[in-house]
N, C-alpha and C. Protein backbone atom coordinates (compact mmCIF):
# COMPACT_ATOMS: atom_id res chain seq x y z
N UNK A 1 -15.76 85.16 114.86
CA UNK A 1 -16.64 86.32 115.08
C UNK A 1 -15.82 87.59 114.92
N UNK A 2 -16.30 88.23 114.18
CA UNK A 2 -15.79 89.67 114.10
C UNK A 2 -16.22 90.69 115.32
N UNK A 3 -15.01 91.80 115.34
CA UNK A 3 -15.39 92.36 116.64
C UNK A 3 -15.09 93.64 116.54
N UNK A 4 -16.03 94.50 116.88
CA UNK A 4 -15.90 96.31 116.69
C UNK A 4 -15.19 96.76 116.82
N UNK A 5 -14.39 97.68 116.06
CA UNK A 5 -13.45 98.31 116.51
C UNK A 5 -14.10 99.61 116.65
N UNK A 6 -13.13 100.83 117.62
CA UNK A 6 -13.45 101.83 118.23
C UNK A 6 -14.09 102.67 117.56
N UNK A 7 -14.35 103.00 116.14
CA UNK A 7 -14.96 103.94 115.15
C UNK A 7 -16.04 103.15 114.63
N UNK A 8 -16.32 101.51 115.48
CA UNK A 8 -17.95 101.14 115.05
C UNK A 8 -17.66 100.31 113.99
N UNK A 9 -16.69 100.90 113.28
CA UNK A 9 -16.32 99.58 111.87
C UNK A 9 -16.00 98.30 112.02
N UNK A 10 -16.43 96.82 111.32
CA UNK A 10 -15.96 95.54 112.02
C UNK A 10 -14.09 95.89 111.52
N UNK A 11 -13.68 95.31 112.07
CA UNK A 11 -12.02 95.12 111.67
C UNK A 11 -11.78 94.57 110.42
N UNK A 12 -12.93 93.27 110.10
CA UNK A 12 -12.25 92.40 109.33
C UNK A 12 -12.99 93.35 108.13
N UNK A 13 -13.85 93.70 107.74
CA UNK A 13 -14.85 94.58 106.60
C UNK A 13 -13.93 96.18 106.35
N UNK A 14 -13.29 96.70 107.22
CA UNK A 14 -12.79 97.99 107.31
C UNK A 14 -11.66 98.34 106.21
N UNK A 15 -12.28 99.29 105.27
CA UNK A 15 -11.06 99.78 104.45
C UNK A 15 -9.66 99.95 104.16
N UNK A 16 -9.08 99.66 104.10
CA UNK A 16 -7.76 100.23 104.32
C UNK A 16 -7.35 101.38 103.19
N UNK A 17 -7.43 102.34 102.89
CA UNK A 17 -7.02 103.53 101.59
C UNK A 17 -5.90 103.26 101.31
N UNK A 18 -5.40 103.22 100.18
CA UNK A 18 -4.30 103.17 99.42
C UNK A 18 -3.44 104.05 100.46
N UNK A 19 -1.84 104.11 100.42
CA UNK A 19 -0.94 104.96 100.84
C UNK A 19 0.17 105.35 99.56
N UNK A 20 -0.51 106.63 99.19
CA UNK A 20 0.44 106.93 97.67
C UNK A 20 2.20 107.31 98.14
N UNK A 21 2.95 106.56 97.14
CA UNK A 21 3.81 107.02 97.13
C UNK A 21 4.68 108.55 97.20
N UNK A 22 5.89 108.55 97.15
CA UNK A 22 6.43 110.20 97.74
C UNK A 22 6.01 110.62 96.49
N UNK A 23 6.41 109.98 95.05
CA UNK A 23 6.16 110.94 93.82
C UNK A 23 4.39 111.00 93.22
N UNK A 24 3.72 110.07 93.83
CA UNK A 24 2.37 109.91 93.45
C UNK A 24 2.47 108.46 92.51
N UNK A 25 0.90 108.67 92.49
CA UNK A 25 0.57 107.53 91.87
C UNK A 25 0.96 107.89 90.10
N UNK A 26 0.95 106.53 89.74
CA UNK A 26 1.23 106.44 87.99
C UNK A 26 0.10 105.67 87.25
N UNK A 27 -0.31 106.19 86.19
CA UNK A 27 -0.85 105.53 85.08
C UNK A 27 -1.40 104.06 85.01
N UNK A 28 -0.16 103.42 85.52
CA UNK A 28 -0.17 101.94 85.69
C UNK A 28 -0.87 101.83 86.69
N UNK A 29 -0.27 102.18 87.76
CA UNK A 29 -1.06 101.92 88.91
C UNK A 29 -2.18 101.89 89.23
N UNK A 30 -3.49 102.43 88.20
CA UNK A 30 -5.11 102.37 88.46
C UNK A 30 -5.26 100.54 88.34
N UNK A 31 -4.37 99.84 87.18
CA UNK A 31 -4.75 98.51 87.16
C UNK A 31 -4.17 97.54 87.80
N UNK A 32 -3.38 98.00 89.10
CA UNK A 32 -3.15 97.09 90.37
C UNK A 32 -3.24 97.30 91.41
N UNK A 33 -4.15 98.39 91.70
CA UNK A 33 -4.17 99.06 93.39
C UNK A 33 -5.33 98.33 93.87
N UNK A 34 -5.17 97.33 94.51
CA UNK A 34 -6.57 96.57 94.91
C UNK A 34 -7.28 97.34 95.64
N UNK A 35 -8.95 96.87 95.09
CA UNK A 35 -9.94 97.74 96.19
C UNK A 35 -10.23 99.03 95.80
N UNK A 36 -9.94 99.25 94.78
CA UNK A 36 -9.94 100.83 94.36
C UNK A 36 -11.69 100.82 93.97
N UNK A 37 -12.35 101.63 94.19
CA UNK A 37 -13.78 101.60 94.06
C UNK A 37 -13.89 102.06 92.65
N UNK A 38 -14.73 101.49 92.36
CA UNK A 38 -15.23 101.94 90.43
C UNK A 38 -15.33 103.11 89.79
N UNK A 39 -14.85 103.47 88.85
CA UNK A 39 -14.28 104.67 88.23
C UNK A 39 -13.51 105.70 88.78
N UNK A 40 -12.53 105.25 89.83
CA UNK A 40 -11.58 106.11 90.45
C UNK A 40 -10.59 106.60 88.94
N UNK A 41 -10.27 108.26 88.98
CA UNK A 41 -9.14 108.49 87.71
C UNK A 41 -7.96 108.85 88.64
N UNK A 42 -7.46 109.24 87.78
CA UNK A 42 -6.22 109.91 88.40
C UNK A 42 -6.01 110.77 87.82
N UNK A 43 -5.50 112.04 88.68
CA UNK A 43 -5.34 113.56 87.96
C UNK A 43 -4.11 113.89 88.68
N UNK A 44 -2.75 114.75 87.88
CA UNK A 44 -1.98 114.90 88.43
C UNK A 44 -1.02 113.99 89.58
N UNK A 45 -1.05 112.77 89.64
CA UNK A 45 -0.54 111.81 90.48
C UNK A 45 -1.75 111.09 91.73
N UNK A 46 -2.84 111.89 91.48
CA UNK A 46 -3.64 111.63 92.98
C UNK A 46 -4.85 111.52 91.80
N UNK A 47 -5.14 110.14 93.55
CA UNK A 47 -6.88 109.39 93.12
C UNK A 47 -7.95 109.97 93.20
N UNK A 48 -8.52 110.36 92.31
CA UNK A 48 -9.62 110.55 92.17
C UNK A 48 -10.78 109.68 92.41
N UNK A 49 -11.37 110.17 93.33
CA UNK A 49 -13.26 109.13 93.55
C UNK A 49 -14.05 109.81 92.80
N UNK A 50 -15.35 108.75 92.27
CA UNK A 50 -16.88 109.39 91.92
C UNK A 50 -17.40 109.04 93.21
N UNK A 51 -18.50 110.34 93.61
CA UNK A 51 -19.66 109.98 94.34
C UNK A 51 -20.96 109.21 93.26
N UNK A 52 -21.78 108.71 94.17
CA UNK A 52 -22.72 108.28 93.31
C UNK A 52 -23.39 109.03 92.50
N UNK A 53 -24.17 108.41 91.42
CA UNK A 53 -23.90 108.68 90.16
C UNK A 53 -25.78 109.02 90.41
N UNK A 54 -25.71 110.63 89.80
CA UNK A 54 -27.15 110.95 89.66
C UNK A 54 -28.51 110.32 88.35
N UNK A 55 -29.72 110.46 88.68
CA UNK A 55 -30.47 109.88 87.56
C UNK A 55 -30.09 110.49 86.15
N UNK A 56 -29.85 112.14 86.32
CA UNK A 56 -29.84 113.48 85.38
C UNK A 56 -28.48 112.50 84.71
N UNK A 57 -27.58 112.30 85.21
CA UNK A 57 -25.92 111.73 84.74
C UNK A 57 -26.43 110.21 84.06
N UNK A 58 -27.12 109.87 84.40
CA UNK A 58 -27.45 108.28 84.48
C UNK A 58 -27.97 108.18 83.08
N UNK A 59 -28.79 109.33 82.76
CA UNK A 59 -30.17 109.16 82.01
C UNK A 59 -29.25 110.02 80.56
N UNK A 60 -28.47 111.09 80.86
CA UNK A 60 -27.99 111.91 79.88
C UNK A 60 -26.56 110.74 79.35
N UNK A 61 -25.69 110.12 79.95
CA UNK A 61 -24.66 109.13 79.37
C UNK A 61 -25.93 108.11 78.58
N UNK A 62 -27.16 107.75 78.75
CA UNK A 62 -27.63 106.43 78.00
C UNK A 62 -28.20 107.48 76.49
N UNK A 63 -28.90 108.59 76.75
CA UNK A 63 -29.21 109.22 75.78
C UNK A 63 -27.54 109.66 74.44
N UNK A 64 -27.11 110.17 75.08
CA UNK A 64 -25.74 110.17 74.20
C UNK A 64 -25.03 108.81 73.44
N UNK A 65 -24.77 108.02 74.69
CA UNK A 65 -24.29 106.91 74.08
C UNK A 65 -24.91 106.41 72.82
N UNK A 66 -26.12 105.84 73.22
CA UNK A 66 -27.35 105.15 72.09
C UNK A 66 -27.26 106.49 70.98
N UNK A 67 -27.70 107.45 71.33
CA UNK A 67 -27.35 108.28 69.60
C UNK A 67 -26.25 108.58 69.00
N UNK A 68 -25.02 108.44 69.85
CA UNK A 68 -23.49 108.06 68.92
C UNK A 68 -23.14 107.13 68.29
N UNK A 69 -23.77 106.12 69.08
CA UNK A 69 -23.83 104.44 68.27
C UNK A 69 -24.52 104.48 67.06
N UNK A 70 -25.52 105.02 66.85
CA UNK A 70 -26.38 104.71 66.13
C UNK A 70 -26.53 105.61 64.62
N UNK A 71 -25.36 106.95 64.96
CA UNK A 71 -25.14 107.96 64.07
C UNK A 71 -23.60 107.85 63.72
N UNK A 72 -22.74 106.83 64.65
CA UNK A 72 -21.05 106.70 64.70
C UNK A 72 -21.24 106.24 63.09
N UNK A 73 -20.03 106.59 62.08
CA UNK A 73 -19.93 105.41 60.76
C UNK A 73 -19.05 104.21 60.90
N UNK A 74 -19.10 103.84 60.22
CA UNK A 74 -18.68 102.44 60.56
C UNK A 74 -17.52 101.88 61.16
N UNK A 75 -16.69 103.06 60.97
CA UNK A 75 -15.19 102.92 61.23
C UNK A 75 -14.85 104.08 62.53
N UNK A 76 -15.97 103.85 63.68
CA UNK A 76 -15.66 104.15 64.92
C UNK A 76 -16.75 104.02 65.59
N UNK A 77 -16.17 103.58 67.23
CA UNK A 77 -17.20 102.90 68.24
C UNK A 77 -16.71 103.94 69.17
N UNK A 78 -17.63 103.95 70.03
CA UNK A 78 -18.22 104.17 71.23
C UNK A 78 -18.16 103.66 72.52
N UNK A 79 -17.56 104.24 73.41
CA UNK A 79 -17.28 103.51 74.86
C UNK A 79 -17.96 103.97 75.93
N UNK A 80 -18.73 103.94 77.25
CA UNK A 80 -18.71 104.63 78.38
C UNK A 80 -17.83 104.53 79.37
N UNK A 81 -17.34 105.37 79.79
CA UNK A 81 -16.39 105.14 81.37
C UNK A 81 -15.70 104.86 81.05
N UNK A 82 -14.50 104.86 79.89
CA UNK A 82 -13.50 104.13 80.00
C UNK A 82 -12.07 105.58 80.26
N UNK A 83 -10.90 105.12 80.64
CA UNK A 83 -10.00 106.08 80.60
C UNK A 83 -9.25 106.59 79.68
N UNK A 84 -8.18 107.13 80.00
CA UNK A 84 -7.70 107.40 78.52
C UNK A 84 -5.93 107.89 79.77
N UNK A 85 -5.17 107.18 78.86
CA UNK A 85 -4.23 107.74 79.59
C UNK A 85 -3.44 108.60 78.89
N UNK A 86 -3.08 109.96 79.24
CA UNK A 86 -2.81 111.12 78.61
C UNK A 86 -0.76 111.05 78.90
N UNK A 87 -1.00 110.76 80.50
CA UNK A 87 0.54 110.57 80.53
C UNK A 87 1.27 109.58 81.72
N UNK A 88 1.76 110.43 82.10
CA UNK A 88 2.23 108.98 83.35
C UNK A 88 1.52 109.50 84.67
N UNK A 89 1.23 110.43 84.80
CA UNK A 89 0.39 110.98 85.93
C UNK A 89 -1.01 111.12 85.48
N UNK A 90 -1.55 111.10 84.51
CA UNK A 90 -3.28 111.51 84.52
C UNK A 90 -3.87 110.45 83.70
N UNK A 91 -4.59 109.78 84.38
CA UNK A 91 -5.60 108.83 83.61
C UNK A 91 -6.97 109.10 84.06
N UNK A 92 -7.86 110.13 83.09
CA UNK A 92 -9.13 110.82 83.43
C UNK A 92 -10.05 109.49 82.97
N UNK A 93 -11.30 109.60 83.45
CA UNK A 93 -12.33 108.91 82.90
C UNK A 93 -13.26 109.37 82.35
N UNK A 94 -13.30 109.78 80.70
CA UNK A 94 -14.30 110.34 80.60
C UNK A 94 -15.33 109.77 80.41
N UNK A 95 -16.71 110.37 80.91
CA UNK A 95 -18.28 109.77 80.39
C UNK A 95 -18.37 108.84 79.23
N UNK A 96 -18.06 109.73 77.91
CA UNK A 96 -17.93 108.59 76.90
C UNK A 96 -16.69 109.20 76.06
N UNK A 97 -16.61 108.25 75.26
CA UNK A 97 -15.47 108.41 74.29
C UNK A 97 -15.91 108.21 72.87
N UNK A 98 -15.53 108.33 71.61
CA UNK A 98 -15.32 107.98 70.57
C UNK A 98 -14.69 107.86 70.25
N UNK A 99 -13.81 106.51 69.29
CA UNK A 99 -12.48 106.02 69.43
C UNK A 99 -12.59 105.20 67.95
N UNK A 100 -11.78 105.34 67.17
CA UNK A 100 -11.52 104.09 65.59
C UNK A 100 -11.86 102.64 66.46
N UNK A 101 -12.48 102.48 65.47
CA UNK A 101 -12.29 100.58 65.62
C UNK A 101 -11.49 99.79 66.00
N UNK A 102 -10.04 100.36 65.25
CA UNK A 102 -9.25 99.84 65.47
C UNK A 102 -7.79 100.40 66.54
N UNK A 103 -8.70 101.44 68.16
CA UNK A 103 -8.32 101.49 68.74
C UNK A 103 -8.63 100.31 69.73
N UNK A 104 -9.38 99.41 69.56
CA UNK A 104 -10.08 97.96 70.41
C UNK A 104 -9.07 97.40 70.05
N UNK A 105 -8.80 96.94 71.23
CA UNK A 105 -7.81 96.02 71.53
C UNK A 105 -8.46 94.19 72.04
N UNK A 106 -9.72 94.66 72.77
CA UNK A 106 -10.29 93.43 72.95
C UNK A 106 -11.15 93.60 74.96
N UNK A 107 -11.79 92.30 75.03
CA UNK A 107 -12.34 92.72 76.23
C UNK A 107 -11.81 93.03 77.45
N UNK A 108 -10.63 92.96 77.81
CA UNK A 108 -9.89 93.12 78.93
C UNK A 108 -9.57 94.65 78.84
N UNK A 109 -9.86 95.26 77.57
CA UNK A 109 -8.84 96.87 77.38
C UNK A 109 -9.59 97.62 78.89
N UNK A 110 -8.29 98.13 79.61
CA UNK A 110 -9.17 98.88 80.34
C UNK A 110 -8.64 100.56 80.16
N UNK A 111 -7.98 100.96 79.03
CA UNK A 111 -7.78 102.31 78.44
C UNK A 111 -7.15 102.96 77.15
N UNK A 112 -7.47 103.64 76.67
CA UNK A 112 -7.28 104.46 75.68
C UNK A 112 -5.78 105.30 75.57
N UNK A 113 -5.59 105.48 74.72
CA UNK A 113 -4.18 106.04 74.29
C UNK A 113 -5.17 107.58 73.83
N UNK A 114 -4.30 108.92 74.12
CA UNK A 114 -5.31 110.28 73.80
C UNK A 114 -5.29 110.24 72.32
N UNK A 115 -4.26 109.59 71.70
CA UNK A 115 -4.69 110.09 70.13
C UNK A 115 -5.55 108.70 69.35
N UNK A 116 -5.98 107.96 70.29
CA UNK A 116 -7.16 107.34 69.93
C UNK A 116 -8.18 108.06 70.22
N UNK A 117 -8.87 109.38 70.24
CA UNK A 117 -9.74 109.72 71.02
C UNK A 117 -10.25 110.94 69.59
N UNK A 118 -11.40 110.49 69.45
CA UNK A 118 -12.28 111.53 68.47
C UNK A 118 -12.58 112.54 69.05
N UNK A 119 -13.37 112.19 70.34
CA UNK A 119 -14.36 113.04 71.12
C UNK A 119 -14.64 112.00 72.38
N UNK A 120 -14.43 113.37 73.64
CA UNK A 120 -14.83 112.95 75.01
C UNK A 120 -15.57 113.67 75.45
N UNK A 121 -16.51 113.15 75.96
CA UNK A 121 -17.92 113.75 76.68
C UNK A 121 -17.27 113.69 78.49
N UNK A 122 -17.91 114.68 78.76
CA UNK A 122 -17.89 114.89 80.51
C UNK A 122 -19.13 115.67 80.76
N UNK A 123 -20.53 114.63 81.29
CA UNK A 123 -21.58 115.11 81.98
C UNK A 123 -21.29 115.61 83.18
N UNK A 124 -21.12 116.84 83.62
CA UNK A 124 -21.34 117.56 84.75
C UNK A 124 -21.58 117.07 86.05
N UNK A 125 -21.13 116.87 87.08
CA UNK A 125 -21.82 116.60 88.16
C UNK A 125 -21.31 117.60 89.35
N UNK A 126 -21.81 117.77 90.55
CA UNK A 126 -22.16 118.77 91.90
C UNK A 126 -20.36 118.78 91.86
N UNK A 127 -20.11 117.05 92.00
CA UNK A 127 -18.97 117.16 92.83
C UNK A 127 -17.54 117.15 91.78
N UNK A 128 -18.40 117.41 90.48
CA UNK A 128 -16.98 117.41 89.42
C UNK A 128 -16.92 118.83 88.64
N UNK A 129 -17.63 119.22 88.71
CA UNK A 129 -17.44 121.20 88.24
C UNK A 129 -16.49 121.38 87.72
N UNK A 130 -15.61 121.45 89.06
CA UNK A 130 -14.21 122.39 88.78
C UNK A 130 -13.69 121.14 87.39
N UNK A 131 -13.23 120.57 87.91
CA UNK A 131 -12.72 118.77 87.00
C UNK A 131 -12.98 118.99 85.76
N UNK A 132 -14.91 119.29 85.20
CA UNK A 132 -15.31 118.82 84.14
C UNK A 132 -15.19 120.43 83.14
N UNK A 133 -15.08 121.51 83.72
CA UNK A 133 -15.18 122.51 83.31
C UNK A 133 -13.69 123.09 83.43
N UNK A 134 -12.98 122.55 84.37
CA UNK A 134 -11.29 123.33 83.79
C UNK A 134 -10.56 122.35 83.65
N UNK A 135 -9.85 121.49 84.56
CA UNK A 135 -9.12 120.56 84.16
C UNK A 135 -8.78 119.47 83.58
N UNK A 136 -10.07 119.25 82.84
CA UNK A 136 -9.83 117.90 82.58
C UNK A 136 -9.96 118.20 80.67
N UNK A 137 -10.48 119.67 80.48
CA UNK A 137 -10.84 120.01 78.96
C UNK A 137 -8.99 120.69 79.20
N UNK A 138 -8.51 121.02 79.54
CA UNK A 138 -7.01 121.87 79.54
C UNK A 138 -6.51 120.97 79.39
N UNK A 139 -6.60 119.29 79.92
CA UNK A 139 -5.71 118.24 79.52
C UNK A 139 -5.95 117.41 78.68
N UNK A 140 -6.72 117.53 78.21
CA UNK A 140 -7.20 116.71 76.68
C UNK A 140 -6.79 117.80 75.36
N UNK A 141 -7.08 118.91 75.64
CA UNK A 141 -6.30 119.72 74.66
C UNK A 141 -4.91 119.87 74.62
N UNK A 142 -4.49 119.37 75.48
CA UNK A 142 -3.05 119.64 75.59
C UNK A 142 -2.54 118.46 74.77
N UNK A 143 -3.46 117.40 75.35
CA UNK A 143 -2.97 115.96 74.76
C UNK A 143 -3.34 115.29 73.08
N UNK A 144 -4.23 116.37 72.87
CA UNK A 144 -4.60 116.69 71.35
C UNK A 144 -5.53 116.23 70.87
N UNK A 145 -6.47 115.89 72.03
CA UNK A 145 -7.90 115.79 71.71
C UNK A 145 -8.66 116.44 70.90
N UNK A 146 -9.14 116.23 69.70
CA UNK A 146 -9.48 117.04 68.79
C UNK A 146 -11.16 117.85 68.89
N UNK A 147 -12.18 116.74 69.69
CA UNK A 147 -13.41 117.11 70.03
C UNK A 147 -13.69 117.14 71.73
N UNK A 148 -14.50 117.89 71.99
CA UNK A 148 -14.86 117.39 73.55
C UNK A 148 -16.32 118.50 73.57
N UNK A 149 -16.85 118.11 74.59
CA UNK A 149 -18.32 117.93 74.80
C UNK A 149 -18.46 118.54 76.34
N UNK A 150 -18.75 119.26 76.73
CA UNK A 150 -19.16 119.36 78.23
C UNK A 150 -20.77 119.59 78.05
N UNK A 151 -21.08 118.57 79.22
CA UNK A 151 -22.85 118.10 79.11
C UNK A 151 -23.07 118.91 80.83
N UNK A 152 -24.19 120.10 80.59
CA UNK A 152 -24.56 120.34 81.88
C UNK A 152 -25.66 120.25 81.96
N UNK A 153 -26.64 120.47 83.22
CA UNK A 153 -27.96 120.26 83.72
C UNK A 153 -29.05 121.80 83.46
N UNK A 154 -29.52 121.89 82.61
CA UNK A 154 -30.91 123.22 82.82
C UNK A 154 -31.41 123.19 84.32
N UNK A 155 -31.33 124.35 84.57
CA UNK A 155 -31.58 124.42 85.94
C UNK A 155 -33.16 124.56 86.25
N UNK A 156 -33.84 124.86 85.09
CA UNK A 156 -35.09 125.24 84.80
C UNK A 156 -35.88 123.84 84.17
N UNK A 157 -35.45 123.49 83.18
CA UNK A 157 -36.04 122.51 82.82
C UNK A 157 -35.87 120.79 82.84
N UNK A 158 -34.02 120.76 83.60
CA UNK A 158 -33.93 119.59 84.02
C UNK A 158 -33.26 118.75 82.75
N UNK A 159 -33.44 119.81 81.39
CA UNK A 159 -32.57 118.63 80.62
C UNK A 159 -31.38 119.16 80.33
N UNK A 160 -30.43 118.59 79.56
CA UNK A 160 -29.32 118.44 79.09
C UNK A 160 -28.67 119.74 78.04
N UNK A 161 -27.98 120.52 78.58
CA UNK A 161 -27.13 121.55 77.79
C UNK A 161 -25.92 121.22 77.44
N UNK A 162 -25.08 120.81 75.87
CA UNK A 162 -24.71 120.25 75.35
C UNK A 162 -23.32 121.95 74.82
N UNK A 163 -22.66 121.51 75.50
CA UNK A 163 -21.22 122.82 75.16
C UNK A 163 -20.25 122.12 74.06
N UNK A 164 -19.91 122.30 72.89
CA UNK A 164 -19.34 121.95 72.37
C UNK A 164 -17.89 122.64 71.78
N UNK A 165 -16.60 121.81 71.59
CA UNK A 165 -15.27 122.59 72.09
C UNK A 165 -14.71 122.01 70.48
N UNK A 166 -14.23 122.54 69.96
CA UNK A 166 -13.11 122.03 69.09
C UNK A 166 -11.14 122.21 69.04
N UNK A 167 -10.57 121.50 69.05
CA UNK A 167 -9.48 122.32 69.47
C UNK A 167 -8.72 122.63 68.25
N UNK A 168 -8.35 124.19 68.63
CA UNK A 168 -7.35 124.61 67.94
C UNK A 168 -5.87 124.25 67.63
N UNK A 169 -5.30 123.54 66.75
CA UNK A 169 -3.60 122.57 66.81
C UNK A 169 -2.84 123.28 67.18
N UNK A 170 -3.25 124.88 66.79
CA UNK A 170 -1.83 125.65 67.01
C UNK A 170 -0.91 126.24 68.44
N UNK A 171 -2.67 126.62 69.02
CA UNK A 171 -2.29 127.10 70.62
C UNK A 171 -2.93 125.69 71.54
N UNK A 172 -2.97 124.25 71.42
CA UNK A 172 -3.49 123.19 72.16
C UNK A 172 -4.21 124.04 72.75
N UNK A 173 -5.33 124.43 72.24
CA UNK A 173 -6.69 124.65 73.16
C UNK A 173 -7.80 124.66 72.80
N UNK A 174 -9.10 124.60 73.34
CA UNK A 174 -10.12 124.43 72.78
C UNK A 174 -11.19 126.02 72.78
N UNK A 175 -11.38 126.08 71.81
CA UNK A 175 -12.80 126.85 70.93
C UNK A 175 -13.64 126.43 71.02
N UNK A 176 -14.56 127.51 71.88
CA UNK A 176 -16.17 126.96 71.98
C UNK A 176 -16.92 127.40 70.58
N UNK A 177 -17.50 126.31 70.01
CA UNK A 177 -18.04 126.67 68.64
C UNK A 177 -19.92 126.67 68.80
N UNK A 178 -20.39 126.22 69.87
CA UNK A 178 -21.61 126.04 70.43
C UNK A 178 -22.11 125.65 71.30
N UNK A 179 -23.50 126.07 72.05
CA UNK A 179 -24.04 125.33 73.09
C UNK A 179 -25.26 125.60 72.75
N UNK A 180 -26.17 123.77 72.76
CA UNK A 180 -27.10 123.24 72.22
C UNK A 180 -28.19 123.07 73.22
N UNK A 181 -29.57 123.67 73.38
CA UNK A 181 -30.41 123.39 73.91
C UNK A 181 -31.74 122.72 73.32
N UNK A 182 -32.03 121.52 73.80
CA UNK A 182 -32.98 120.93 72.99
C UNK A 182 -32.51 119.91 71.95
N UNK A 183 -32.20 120.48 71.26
CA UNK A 183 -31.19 119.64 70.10
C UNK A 183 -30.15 120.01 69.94
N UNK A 184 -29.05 119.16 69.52
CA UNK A 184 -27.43 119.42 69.19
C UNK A 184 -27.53 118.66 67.95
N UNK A 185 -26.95 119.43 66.64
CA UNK A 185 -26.88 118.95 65.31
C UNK A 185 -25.73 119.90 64.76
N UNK A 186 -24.93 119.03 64.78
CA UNK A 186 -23.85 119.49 64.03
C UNK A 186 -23.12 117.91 63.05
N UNK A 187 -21.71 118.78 62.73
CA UNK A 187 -21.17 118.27 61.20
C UNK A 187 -19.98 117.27 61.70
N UNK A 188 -19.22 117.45 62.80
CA UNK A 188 -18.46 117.22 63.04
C UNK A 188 -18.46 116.92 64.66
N UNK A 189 -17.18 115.89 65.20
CA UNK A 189 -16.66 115.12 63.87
C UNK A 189 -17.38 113.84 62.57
N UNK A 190 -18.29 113.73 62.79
CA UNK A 190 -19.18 113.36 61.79
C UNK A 190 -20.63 113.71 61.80
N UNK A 191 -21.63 113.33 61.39
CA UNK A 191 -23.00 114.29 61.23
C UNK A 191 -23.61 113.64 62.67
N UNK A 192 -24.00 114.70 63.08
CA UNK A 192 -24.58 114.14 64.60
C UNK A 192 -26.15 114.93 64.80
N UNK A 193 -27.29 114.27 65.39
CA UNK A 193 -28.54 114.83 65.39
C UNK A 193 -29.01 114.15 67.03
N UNK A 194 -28.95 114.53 67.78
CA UNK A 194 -30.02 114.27 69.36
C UNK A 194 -30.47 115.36 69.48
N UNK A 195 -31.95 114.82 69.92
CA UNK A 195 -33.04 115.60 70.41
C UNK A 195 -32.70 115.35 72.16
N UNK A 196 -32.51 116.43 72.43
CA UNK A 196 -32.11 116.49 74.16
C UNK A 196 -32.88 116.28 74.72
N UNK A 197 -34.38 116.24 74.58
CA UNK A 197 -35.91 116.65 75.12
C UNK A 197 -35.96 115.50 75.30
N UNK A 198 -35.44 114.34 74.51
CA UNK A 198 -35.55 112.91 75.05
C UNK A 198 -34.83 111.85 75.69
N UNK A 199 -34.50 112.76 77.01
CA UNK A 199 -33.23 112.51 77.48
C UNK A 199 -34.16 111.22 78.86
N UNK A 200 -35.24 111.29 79.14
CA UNK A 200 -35.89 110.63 79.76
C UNK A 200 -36.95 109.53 79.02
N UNK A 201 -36.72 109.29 77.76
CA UNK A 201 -37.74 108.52 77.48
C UNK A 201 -36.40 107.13 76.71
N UNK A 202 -37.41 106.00 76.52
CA UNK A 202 -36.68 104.88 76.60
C UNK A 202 -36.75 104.49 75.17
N UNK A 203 -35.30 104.10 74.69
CA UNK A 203 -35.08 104.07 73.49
C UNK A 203 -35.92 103.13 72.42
N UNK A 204 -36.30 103.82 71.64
CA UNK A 204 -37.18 103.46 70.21
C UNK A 204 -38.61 104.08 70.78
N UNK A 205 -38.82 104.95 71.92
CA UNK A 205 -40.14 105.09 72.22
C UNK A 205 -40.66 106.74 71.33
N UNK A 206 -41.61 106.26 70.54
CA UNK A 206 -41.66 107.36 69.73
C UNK A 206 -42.33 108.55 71.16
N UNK A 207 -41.96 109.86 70.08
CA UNK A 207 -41.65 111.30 70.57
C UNK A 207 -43.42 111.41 70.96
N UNK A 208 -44.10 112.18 71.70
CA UNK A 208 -45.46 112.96 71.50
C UNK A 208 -45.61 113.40 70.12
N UNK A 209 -44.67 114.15 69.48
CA UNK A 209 -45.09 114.43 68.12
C UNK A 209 -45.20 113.23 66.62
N UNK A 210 -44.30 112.20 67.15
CA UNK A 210 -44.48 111.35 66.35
C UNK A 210 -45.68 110.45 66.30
N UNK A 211 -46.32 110.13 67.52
CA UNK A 211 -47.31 109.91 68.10
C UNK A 211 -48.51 110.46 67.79
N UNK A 212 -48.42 111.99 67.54
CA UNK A 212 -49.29 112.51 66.82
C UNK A 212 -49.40 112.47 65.55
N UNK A 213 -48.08 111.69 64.88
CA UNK A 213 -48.59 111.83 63.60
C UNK A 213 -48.02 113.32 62.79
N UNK A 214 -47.22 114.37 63.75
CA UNK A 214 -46.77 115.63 63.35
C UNK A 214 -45.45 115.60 62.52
């Protein structure tokens, strides 16, 4: 029989948190720290948690994914959630990735090398702001990420605002070249077309206008 301890928690069920080392955690270390809860990154030596994951986040990663897949050419795939390790201290997770074919290594891969990396998406969330909007685009440019994507929420209409960054080689940083409401259609890095408006409807379900026949 298990038996309460003073904060109400059973003993035997009760967490124990990692205890990081004096220099911090490393790279390696996301794939042996037992117990680490799902999609923890690491930034700067320290663990990063997700809180749970909103419908708006839920619904905007399936809309992206499915139209990168489906517009990717042949000679590059598509990941969600996976990491990317930039150095010995930061292994971010971005939303999605685009990566060569022949950055797959096989089903066990659990991360990315940065110059496997086409383009990383980071959907916005309450508790990742600061993360998705300064630090985590300053370290992918640094690391020579050539595309990146910051996906935020319309505050008005609830769908998906689509910021798009290219980076410059000379000063590692990124150039905002657009932000897409409704639709995002651009050239690069290969021809890309989502309708944002259908960020809630379920894939192959034709549009109202197609429906009409318009």
């Amino acid at each position: 029989m298990s038996t309460a301890s003073g904060n109400g928690m059973d003993d035997e069920t009760a967490y124990r948190w990692p205890i990081p080392p004096a220099e911090g955690w490393t790279a390696d270390d996301l794939d042996r720290i037992p117990g680490l809860p799902p999609h923890t990154e690491l930034l700067d030596g320290s663990l990063v948690f997700m809180s749970p994951q909103t419908r708006f986040h839920s619904r905007t990663m399936r809309l992206l994914d499915n139209a990168l897949l489906r517009q990717a050419p042949g000679h590059l795939d598509v990941d969600r959630e996976m990491t990317v390790r930039l150095d010995a201290k930061n292994r971010p997770e971005p939303d999605i990735v685009v990566v060569p074919v022949d950055a797959v290594t096989g089903p066990n891969q659990t991360w990315y090398e940065p110059e496997d990396l086409v383009l990383a998406v980071e959907v916005v969330s309450a508790d990742s702001r600061e993360r998705d909007r300064e630090v985590k685009p300053r370290k992918y440019a640094a690391a020579g990420v050539p595309h990146f994507w910051r996906v935020e929420q319309d505050e008005n209409k609830g769908l998906p605002v689509v910021y798009v960054y290219e980076l410059d080689p000379a000063t590692k940083s990124y150039g905002l070249t657009g932000i897409f409401h409704e639709r995002l259609k651009i050239s690069v890095p290969f021809d890309i077309d989502i309708d944002l408006t259908t960020v809630d409807r379920r894939p192959g379900e034709a549009s109202s206008e197609e429906q009409a026949g318009t």
